[in-house]
C-alpha atoms as a PDB file:
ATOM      1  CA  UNK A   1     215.665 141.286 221.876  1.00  0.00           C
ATOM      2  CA  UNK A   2     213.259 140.989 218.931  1.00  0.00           C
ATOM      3  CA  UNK A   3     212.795 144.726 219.005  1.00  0.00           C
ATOM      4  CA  UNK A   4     216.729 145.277 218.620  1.00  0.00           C
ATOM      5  CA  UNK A   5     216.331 142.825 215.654  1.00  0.00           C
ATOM      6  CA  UNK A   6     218.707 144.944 212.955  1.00  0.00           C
ATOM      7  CA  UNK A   7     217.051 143.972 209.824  1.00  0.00           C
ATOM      8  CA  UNK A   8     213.381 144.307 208.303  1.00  0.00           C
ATOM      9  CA  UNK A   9     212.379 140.585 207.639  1.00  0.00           C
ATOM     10  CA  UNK A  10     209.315 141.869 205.945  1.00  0.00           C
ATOM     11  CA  UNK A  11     211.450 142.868 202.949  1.00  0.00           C
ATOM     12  CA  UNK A  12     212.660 138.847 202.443  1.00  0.00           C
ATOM     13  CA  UNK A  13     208.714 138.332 202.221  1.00  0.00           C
ATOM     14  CA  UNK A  14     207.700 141.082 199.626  1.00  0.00           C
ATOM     15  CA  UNK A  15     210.628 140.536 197.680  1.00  0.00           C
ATOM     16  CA  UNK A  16     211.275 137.000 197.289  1.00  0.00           C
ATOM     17  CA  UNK A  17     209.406 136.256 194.023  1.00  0.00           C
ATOM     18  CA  UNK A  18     211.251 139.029 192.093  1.00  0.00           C
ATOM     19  CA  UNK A  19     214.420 136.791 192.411  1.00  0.00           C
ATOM     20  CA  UNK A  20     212.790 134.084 190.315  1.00  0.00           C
ATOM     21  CA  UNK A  21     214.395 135.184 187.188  1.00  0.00           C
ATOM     22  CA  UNK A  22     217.839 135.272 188.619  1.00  0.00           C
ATOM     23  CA  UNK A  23     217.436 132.014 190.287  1.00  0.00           C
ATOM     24  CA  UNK A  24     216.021 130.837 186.553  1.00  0.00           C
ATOM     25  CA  UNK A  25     219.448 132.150 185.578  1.00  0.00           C
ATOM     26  CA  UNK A  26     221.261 130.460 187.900  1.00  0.00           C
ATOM     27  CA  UNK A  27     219.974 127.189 186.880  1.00  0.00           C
ATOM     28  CA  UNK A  28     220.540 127.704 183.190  1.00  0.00           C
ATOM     29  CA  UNK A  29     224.309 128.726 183.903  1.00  0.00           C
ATOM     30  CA  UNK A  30     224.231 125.209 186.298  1.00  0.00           C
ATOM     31  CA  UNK A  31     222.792 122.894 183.596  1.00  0.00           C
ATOM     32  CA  UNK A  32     225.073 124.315 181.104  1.00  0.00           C
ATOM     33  CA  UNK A  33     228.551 124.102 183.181  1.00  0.00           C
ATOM     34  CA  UNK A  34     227.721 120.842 183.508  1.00  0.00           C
ATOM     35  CA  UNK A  35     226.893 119.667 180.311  1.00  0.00           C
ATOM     36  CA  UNK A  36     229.954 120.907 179.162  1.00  0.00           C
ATOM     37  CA  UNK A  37     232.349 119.669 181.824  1.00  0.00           C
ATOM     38  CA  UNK A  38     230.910 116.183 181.181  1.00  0.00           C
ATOM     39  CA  UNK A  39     231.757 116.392 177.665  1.00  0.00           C
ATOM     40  CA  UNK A  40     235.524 117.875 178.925  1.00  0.00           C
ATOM     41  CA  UNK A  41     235.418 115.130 181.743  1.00  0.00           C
ATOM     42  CA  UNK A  42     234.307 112.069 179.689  1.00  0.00           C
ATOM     43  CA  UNK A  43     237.233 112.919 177.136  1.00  0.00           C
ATOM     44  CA  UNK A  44     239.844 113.750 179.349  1.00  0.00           C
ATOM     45  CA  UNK A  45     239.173 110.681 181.462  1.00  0.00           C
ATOM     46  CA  UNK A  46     239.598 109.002 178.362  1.00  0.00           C
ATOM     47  CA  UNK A  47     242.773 110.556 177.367  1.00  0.00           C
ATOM     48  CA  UNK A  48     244.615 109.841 180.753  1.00  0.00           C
ATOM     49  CA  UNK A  49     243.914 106.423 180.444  1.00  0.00           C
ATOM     50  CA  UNK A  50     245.073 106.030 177.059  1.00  0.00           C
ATOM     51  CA  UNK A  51     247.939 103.401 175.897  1.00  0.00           C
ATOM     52  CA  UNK A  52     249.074 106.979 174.180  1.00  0.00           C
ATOM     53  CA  UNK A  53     251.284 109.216 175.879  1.00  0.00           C
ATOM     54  CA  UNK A  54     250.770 112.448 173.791  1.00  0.00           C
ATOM     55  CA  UNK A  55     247.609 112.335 174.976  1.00  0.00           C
ATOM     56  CA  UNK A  56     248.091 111.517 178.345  1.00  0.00           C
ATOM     57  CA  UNK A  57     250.098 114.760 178.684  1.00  0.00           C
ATOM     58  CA  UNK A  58     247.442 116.449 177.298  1.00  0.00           C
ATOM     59  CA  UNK A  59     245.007 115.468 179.714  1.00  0.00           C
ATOM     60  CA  UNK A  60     247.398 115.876 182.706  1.00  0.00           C
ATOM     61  CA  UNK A  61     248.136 119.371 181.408  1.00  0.00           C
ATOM     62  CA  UNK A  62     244.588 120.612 181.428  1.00  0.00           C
ATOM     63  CA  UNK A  63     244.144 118.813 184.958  1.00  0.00           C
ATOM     64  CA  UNK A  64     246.762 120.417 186.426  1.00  0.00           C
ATOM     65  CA  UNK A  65     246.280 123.810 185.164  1.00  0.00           C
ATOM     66  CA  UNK A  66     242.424 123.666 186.008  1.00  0.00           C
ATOM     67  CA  UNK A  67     242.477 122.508 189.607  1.00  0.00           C
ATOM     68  CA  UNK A  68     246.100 124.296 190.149  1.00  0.00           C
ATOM     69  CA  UNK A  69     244.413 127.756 189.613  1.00  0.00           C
ATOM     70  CA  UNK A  70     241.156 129.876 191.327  1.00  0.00           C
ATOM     71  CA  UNK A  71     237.943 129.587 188.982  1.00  0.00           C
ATOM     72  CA  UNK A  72     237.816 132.965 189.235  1.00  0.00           C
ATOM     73  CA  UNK A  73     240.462 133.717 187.487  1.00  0.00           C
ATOM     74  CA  UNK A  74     239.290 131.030 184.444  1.00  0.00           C
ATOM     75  CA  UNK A  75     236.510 133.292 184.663  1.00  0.00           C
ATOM     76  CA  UNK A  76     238.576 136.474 183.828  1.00  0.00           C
ATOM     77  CA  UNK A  77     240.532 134.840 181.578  1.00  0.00           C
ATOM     78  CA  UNK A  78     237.529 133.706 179.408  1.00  0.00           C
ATOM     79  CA  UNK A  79     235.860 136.800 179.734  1.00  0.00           C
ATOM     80  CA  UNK A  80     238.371 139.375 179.492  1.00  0.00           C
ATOM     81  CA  UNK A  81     241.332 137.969 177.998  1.00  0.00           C
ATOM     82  CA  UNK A  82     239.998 136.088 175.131  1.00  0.00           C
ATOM     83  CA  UNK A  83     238.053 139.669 174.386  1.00  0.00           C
ATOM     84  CA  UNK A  84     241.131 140.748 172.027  1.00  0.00           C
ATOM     85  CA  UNK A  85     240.781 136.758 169.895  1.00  0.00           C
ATOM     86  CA  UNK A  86     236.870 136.737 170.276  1.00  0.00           C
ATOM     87  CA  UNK A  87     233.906 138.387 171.518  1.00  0.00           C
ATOM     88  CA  UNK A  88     232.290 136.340 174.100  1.00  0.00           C
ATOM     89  CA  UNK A  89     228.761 137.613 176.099  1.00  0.00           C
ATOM     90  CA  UNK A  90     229.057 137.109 179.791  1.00  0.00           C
ATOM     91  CA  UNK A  91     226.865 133.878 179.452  1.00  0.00           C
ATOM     92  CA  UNK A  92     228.640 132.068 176.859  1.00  0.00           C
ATOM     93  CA  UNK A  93     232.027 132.994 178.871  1.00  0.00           C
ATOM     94  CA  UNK A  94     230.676 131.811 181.855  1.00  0.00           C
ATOM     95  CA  UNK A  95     229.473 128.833 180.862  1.00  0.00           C
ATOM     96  CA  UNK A  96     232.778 127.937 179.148  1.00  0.00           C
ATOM     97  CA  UNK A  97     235.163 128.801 182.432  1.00  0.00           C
ATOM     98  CA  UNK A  98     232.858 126.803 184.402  1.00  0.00           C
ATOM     99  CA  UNK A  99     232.470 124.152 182.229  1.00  0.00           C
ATOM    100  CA  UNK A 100     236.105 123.716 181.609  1.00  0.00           C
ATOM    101  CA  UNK A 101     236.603 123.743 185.352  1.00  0.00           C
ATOM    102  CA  UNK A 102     233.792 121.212 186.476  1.00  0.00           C
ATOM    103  CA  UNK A 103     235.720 118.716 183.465  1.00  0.00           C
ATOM    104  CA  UNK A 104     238.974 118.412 185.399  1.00  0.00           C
ATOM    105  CA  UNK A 105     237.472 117.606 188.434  1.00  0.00           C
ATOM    106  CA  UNK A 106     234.500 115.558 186.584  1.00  0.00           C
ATOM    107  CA  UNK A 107     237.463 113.843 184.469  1.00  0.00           C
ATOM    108  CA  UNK A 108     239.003 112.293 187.657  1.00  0.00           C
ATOM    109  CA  UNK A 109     235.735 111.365 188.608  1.00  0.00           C
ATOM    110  CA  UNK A 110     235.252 109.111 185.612  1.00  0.00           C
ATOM    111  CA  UNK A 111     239.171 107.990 185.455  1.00  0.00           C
ATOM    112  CA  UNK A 112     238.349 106.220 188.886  1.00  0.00           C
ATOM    113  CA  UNK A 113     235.325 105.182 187.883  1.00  0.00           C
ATOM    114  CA  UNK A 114     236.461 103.282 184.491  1.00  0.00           C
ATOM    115  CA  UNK A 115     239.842 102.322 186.396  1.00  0.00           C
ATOM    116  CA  UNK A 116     237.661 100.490 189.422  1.00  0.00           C
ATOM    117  CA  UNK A 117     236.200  98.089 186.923  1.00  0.00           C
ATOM    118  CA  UNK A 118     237.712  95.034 186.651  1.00  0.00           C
ATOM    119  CA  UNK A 119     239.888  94.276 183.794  1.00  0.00           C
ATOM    120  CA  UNK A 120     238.484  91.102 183.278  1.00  0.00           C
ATOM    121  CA  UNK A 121     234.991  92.465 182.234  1.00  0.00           C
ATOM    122  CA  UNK A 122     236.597  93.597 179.240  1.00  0.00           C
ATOM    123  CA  UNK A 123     238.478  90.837 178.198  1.00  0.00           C
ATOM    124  CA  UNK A 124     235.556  88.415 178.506  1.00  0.00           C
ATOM    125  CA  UNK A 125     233.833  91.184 176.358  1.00  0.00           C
ATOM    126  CA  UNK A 126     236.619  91.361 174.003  1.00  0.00           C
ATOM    127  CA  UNK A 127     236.390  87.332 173.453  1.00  0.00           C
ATOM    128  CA  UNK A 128     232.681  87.546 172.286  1.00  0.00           C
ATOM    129  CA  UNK A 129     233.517  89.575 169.406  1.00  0.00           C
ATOM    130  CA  UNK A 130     233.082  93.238 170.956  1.00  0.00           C
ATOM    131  CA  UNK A 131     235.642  95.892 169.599  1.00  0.00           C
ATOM    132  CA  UNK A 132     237.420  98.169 172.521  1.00  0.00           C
ATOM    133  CA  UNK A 133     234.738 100.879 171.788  1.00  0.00           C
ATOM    134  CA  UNK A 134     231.698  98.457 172.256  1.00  0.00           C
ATOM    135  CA  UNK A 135     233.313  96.626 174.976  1.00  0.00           C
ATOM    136  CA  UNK A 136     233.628 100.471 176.889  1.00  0.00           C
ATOM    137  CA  UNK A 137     230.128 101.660 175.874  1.00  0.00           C
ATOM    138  CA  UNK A 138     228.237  98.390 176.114  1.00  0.00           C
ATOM    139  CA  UNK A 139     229.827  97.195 179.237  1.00  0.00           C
ATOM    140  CA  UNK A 140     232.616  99.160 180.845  1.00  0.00           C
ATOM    141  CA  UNK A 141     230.685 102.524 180.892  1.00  0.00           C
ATOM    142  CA  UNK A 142     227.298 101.731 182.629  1.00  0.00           C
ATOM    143  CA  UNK A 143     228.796 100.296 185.356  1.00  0.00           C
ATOM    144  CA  UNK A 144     231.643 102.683 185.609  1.00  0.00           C
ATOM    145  CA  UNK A 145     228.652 105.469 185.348  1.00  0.00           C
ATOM    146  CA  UNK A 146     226.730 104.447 188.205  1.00  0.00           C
ATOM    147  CA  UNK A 147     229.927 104.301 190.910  1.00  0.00           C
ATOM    148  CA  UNK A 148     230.453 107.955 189.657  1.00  0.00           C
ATOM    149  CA  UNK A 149     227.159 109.561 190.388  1.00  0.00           C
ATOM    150  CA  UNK A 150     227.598 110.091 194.287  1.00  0.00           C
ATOM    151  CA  UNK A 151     230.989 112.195 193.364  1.00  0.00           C
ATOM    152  CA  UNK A 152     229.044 113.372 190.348  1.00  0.00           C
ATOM    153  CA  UNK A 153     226.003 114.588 192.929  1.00  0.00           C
ATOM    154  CA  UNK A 154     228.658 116.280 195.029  1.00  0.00           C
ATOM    155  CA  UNK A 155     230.437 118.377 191.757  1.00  0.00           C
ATOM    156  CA  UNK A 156     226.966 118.925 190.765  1.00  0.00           C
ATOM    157  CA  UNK A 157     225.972 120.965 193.773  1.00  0.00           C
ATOM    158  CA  UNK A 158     229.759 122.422 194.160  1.00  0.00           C
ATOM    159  CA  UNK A 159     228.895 123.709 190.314  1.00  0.00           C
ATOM    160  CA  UNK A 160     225.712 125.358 191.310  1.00  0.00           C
ATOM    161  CA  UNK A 161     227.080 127.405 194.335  1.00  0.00           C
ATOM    162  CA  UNK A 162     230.510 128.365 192.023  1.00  0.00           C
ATOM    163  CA  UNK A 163     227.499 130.242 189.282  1.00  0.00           C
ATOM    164  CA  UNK A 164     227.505 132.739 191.749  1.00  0.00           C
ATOM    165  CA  UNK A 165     230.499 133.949 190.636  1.00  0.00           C
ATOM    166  CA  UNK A 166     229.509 134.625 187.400  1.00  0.00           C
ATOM    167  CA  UNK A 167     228.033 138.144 188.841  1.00  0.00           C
ATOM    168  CA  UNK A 168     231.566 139.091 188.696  1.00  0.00           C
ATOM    169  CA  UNK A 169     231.003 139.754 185.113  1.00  0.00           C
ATOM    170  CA  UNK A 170     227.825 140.886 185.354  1.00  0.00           C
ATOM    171  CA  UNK A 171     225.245 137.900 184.575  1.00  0.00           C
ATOM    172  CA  UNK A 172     222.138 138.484 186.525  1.00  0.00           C
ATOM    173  CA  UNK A 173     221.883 135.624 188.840  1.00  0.00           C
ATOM    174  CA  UNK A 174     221.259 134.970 192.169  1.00  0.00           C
ATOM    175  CA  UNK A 175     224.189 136.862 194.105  1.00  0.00           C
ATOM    176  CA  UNK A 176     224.354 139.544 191.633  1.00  0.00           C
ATOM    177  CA  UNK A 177     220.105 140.331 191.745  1.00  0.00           C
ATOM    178  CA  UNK A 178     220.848 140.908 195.835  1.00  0.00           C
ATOM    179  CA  UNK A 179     223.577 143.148 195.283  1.00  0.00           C
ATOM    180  CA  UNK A 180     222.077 145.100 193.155  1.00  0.00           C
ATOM    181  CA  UNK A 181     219.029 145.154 195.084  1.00  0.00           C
ATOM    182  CA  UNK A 182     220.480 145.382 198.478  1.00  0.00           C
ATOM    183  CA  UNK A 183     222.226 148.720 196.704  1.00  0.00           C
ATOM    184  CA  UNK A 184     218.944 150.339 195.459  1.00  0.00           C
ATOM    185  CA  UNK A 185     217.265 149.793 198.985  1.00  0.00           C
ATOM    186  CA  UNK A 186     220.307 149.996 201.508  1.00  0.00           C
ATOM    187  CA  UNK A 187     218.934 146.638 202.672  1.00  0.00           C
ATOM    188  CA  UNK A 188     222.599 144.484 202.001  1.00  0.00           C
ATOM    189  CA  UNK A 189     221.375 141.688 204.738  1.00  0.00           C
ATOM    190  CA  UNK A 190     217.805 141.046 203.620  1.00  0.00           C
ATOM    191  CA  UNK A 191     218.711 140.975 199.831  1.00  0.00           C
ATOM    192  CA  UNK A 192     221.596 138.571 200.715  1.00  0.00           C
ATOM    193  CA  UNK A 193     219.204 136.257 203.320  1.00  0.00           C
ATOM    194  CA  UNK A 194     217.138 136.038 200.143  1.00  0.00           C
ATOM    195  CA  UNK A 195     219.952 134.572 197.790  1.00  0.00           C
ATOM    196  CA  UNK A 196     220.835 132.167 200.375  1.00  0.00           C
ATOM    197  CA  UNK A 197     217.146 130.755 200.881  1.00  0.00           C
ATOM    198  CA  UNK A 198     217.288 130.230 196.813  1.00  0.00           C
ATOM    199  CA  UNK A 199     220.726 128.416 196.574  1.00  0.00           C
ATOM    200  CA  UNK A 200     219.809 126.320 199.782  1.00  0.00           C
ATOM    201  CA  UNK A 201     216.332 125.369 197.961  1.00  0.00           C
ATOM    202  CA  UNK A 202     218.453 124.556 194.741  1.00  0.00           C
ATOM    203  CA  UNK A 203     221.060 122.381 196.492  1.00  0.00           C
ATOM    204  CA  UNK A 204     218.703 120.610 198.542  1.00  0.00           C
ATOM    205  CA  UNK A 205     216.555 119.722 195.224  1.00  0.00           C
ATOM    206  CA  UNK A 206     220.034 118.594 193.444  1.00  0.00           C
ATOM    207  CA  UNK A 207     220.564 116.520 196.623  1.00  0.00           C
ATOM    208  CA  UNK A 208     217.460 114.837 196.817  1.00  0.00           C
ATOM    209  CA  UNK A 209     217.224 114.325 193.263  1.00  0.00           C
ATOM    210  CA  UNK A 210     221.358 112.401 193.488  1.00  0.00           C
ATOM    211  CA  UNK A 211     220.235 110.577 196.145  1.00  0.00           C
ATOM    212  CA  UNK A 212     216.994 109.177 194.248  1.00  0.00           C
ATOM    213  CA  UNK A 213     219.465 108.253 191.050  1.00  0.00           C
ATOM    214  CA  UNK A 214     221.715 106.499 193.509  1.00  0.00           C
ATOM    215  CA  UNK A 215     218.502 104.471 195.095  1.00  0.00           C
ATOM    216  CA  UNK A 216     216.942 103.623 191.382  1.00  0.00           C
ATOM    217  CA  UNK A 217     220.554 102.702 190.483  1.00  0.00           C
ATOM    218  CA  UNK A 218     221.537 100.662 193.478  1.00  0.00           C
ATOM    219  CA  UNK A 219     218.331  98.913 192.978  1.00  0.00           C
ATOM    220  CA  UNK A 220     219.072  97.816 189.741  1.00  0.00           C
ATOM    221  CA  UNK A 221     221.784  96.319 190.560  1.00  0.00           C
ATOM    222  CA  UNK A 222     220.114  93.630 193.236  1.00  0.00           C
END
């Protein structure tokens, strides 16, 4: 059986360290998305639960559009279709479709989070003098923050497996490295075996390092 083996496992071996860049890549598309779909999350979340309609609609509106329609085609739109407004590098567009996506889904995230409080933490905040803002930084927000990082952990990991799409306009990351690869050497599998063992290695290093914020946090609270 092992001599009917169809693919040359000696090539994942040799080759493994020369996806280190893309898988650099990968990570740098990953930390990015998410910085900016927490700063698209946090103020949507906000603007859903605000006493002001306008903005409610606004929020619902870029919800609804975001998790109504594929990432991939947020991708294209960013890349290609803002090309005749403004030039945008694949990174940059990347980054911003992904980041706008992760914010919808991040922004429900927090909504729950802030809404699962109990309104009587702010109103005993409110009577020792706090404004609304302090009273939502000081109190409302750290506690709101730690119920959100499991679902956090989870987008988190969903983000880094969704960079892979970003080979479709040709950033040099993970999937796109094996392609390319698998092309020069007519070795698709191997090439693609190697991608997987780096995304599995990334997820399971987001995962461990969620689950250690959810121990140091859960601990904090005893």
């Amino acid at each position: 059986m092992l001599a009917d083996f169809p693919y040359d496992l000696s090539i994942v071996i040799d080759n493994f360290h020369l996806f280190i860049p893309a898988a650099w890549m990968t990570m740098k598309i990953t930390a990015a998305a998410i910085l900016v779909g927490m700063v698209f999350g946090l103020i949507a979340a906000f603007m859903k639960i605000s006493k002001y309609w306008p903005l409610r609609l606004v929020a619902n509106i870029y919800i609804t559009i975001i998790r109504g329609t594929p990432i991939l085609l947020q991708l294209f739109i960013i890349y290609y279709g803002l090309a005749e407004v403004v030039a945008l590098d694949a990174f940059p567009s990347a980054v911003i479709a992904f980041g706008a996506h992760n914010g919808a889904y991040i922004a429900e995230i927090f909504r729950g989070a802030i809404q699962s409080i109990e309104k009587g933490q702010m109103e005993a905040a409110r009577s020792l003098g706090m404004t609304h803002f302090q009273a939502m930084r000081r109190v409302i927000l750290p506690q709101a923050f730690k119920r959100a990082v499991p679902p956090l952990g989870n987008q988190f990991i969903i983000a880094l497996k969704d960079s892979s799409l970003a080979s479709t306009i040709a950033v040099r990351e993970l999937l796109l490295q094996s392609r390319q690869m698998g092309a020069s050497a007519f070795s698709y599998m191997e090439f693609l075996i190697i991608a997987g063992a780096y995304y599995l290695i990334l997820t399971s290093i987001f995962s461990v390092i969620v689950n250690r914020i959810e121990k140091r946090l859960s601990v904090s609270d005893r």
